[in-house]
N, C-alpha and C. Protein backbone atom coordinates (compact mmCIF):
# COMPACT_ATOMS: atom_id res chain seq x y z
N UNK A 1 18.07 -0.35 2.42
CA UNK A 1 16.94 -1.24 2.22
C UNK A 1 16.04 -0.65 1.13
N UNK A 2 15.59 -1.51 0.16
CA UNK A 2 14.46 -1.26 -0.94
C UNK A 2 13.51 -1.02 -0.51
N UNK A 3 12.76 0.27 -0.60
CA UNK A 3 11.50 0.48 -0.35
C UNK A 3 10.19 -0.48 -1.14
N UNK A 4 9.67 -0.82 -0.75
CA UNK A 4 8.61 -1.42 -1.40
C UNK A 4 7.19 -1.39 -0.54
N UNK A 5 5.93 -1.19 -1.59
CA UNK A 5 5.19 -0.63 -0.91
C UNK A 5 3.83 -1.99 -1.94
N UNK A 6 2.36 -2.15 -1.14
CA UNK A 6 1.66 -2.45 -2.08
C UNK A 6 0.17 -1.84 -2.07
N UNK A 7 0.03 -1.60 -3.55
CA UNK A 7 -1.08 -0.49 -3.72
C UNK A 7 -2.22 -0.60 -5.02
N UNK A 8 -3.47 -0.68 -4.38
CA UNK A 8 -4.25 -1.28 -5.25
C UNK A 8 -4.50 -0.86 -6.62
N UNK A 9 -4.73 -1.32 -7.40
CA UNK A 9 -4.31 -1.35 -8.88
C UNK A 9 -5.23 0.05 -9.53
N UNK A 10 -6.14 -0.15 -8.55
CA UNK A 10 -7.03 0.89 -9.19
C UNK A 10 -6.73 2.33 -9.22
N UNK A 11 -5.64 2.43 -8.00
CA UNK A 11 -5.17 3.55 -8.08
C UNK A 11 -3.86 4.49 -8.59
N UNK A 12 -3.97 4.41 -9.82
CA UNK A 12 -3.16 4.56 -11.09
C UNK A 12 -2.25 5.79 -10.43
N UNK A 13 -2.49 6.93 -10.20
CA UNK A 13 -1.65 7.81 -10.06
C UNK A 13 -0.85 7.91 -8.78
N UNK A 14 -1.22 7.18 -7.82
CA UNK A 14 -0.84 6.79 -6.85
C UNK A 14 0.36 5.70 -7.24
N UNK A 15 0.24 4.81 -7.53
CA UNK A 15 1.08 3.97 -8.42
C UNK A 15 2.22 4.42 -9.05
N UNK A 16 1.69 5.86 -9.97
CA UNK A 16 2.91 5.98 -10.87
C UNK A 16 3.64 6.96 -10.22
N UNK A 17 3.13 7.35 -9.10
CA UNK A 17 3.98 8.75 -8.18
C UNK A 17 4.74 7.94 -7.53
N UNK A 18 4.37 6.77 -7.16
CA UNK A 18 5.39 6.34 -5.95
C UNK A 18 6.28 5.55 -6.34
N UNK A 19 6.07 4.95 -7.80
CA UNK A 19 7.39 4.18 -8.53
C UNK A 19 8.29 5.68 -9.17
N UNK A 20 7.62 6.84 -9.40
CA UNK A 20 8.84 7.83 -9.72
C UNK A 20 9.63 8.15 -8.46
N UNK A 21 8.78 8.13 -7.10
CA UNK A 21 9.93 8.50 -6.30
C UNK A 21 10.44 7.55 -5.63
N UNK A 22 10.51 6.15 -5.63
CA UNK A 22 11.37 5.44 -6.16
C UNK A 22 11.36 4.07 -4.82
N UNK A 23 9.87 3.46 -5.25
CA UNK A 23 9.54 2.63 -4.57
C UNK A 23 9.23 1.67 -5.61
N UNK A 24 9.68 0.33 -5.13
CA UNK A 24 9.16 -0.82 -5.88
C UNK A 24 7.53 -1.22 -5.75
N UNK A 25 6.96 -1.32 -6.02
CA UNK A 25 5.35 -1.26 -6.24
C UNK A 25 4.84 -2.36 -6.17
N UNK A 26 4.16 -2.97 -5.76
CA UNK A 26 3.22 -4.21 -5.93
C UNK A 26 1.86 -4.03 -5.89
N UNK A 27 1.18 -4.88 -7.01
CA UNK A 27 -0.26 -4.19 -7.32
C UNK A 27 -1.21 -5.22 -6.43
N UNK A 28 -2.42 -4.59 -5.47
CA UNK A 28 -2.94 -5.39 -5.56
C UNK A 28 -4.02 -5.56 -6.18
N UNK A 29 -5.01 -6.54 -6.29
CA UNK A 29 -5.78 -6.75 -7.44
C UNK A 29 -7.21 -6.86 -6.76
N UNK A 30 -8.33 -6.68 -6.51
CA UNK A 30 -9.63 -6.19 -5.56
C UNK A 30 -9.27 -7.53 -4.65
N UNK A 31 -8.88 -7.38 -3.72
CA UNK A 31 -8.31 -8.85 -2.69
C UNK A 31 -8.20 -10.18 -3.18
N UNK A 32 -8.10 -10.17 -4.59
CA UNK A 32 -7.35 -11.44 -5.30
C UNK A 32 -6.43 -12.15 -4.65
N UNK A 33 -5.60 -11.15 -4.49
CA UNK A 33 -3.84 -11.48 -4.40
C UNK A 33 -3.86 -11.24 -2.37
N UNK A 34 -4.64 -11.03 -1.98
CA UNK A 34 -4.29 -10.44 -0.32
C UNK A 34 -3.95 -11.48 0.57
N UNK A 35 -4.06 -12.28 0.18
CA UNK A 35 -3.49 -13.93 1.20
C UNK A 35 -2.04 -13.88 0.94
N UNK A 36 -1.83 -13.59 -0.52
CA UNK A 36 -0.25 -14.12 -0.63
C UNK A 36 0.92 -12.81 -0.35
N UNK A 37 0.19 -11.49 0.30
CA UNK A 37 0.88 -10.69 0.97
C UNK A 37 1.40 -11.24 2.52
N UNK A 38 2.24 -11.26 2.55
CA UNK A 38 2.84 -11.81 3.83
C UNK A 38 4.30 -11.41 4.15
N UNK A 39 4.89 -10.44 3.57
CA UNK A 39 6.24 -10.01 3.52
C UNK A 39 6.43 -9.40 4.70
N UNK A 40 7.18 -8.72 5.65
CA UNK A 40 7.62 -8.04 6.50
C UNK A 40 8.39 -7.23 5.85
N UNK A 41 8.62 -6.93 4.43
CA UNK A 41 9.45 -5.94 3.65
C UNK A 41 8.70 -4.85 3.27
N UNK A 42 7.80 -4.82 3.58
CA UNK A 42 6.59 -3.77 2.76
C UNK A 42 6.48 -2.49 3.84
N UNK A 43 6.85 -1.54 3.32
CA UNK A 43 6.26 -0.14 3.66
C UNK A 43 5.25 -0.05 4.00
N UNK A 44 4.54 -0.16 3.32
CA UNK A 44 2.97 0.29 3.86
C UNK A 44 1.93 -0.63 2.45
N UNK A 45 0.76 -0.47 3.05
CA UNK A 45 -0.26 -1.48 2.02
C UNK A 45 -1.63 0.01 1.86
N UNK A 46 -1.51 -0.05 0.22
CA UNK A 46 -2.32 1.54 -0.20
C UNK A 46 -3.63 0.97 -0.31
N UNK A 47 -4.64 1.34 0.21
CA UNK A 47 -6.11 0.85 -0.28
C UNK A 47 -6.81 2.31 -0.64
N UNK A 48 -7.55 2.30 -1.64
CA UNK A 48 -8.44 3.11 -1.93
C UNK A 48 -9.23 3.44 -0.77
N UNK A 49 -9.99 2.29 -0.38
CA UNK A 49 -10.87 2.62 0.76
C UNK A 49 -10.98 1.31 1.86
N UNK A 50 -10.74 1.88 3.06
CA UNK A 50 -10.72 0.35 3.95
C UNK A 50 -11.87 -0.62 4.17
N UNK A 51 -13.00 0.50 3.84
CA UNK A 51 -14.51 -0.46 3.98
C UNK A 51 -15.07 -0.78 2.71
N UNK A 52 -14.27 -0.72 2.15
CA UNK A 52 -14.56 -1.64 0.94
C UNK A 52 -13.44 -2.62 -0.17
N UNK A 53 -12.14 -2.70 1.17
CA UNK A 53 -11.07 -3.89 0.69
C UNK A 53 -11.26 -4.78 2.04
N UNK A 54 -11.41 -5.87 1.96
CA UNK A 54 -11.05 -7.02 3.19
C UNK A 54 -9.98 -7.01 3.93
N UNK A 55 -9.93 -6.03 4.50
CA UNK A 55 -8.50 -5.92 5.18
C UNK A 55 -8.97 -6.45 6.36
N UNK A 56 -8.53 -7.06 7.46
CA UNK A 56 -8.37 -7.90 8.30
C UNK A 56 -7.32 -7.49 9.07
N UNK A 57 -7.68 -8.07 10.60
CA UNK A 57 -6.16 -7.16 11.56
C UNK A 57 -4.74 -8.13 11.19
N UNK A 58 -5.46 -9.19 11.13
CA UNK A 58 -4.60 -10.11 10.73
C UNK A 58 -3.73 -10.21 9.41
N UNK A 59 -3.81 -9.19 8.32
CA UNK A 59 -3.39 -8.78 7.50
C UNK A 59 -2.15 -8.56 7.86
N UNK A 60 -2.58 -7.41 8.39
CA UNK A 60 -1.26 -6.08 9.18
C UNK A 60 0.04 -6.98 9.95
N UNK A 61 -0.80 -7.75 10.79
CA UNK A 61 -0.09 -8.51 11.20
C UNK A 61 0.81 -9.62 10.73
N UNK A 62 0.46 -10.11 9.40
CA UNK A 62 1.20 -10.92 8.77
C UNK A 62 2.33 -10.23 7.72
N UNK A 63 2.09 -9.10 7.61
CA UNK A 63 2.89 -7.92 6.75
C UNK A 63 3.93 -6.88 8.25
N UNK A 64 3.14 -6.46 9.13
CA UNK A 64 4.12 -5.92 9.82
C UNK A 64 3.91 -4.24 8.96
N UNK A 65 2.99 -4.46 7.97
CA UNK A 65 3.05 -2.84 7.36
C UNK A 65 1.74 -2.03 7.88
N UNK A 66 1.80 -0.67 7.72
CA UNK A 66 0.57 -0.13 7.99
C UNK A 66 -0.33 -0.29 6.91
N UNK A 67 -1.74 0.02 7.01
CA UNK A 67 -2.35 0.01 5.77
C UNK A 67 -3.26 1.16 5.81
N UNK A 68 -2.70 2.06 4.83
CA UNK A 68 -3.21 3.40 4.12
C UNK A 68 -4.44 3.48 3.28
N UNK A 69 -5.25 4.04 3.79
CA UNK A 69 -6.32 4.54 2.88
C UNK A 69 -6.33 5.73 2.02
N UNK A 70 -6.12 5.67 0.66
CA UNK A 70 -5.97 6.73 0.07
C UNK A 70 -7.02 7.61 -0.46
N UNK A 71 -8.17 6.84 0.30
CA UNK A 71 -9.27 7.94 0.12
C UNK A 71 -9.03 9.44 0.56
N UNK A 72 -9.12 10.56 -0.12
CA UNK A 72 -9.24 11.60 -0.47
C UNK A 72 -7.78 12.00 -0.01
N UNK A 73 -7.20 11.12 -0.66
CA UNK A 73 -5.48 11.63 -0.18
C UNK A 73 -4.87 11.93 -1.40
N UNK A 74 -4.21 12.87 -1.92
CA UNK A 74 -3.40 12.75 -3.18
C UNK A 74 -1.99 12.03 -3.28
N UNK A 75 -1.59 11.63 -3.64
CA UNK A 75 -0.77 10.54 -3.88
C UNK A 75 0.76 11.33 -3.28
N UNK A 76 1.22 12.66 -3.35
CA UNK A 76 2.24 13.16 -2.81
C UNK A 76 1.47 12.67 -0.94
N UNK A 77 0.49 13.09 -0.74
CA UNK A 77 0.09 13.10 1.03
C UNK A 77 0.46 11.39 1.46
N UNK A 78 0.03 10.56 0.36
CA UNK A 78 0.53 9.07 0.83
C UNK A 78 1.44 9.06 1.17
N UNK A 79 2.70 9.49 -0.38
CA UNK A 79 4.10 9.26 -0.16
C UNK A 79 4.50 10.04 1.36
N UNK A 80 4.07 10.93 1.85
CA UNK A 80 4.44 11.57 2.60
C UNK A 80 3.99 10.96 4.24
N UNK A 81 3.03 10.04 3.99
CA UNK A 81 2.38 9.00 5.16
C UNK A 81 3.56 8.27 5.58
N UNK A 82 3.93 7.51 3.98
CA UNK A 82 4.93 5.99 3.86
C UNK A 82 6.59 6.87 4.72
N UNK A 83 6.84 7.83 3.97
CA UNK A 83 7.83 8.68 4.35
C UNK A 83 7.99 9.01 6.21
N UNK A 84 7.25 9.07 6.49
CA UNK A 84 6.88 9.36 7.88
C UNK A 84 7.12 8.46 8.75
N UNK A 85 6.79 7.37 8.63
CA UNK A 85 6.87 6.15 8.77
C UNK A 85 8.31 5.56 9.53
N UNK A 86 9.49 5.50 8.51
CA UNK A 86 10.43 5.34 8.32
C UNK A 86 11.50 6.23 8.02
């Protein structure tokens, strides 16, 4: 199965660590795009910070993914969240 993960845009190095180790990426955009997340394929959903993205329980629930806060996490400790995981 394709890993695929989605992770907010703002967080660039986070982004480019986890497409080198070899996850398909989806950006999200400051909760632009968060309605039309609805996959059950997704690894995990990366937010910078949870109290300040609209995340909703009902999110989680329509994804089936966890959702990661990458506040003060370095982007290997994420991968290593998503990794855990599964």
């Amino acid at each position: 199965m394709e890993k695929k993960v989605v992770v907010e845009n703002t967080l660039k190095s986070h982004i480019d660590f986890l497409e080198n180790s070899g996850y398909d990426v989806h950006k999200l955009y400051k909760n632009k795009n968060l309605n039309n997340i609805t996959s059950f394929d997704y690894d995990g959903i990366v937010v910078s910070d949870t109290n300040k993205t609209n995340m909703s329980s009902s999110t989680d629930y329509r994804t089936g993914a966890p959702i990661i806060e990458a506040k003060n996490k370095t982007p290997e400790e994420v991968y290593n969240i998503l990794r855990s995981r599964y």
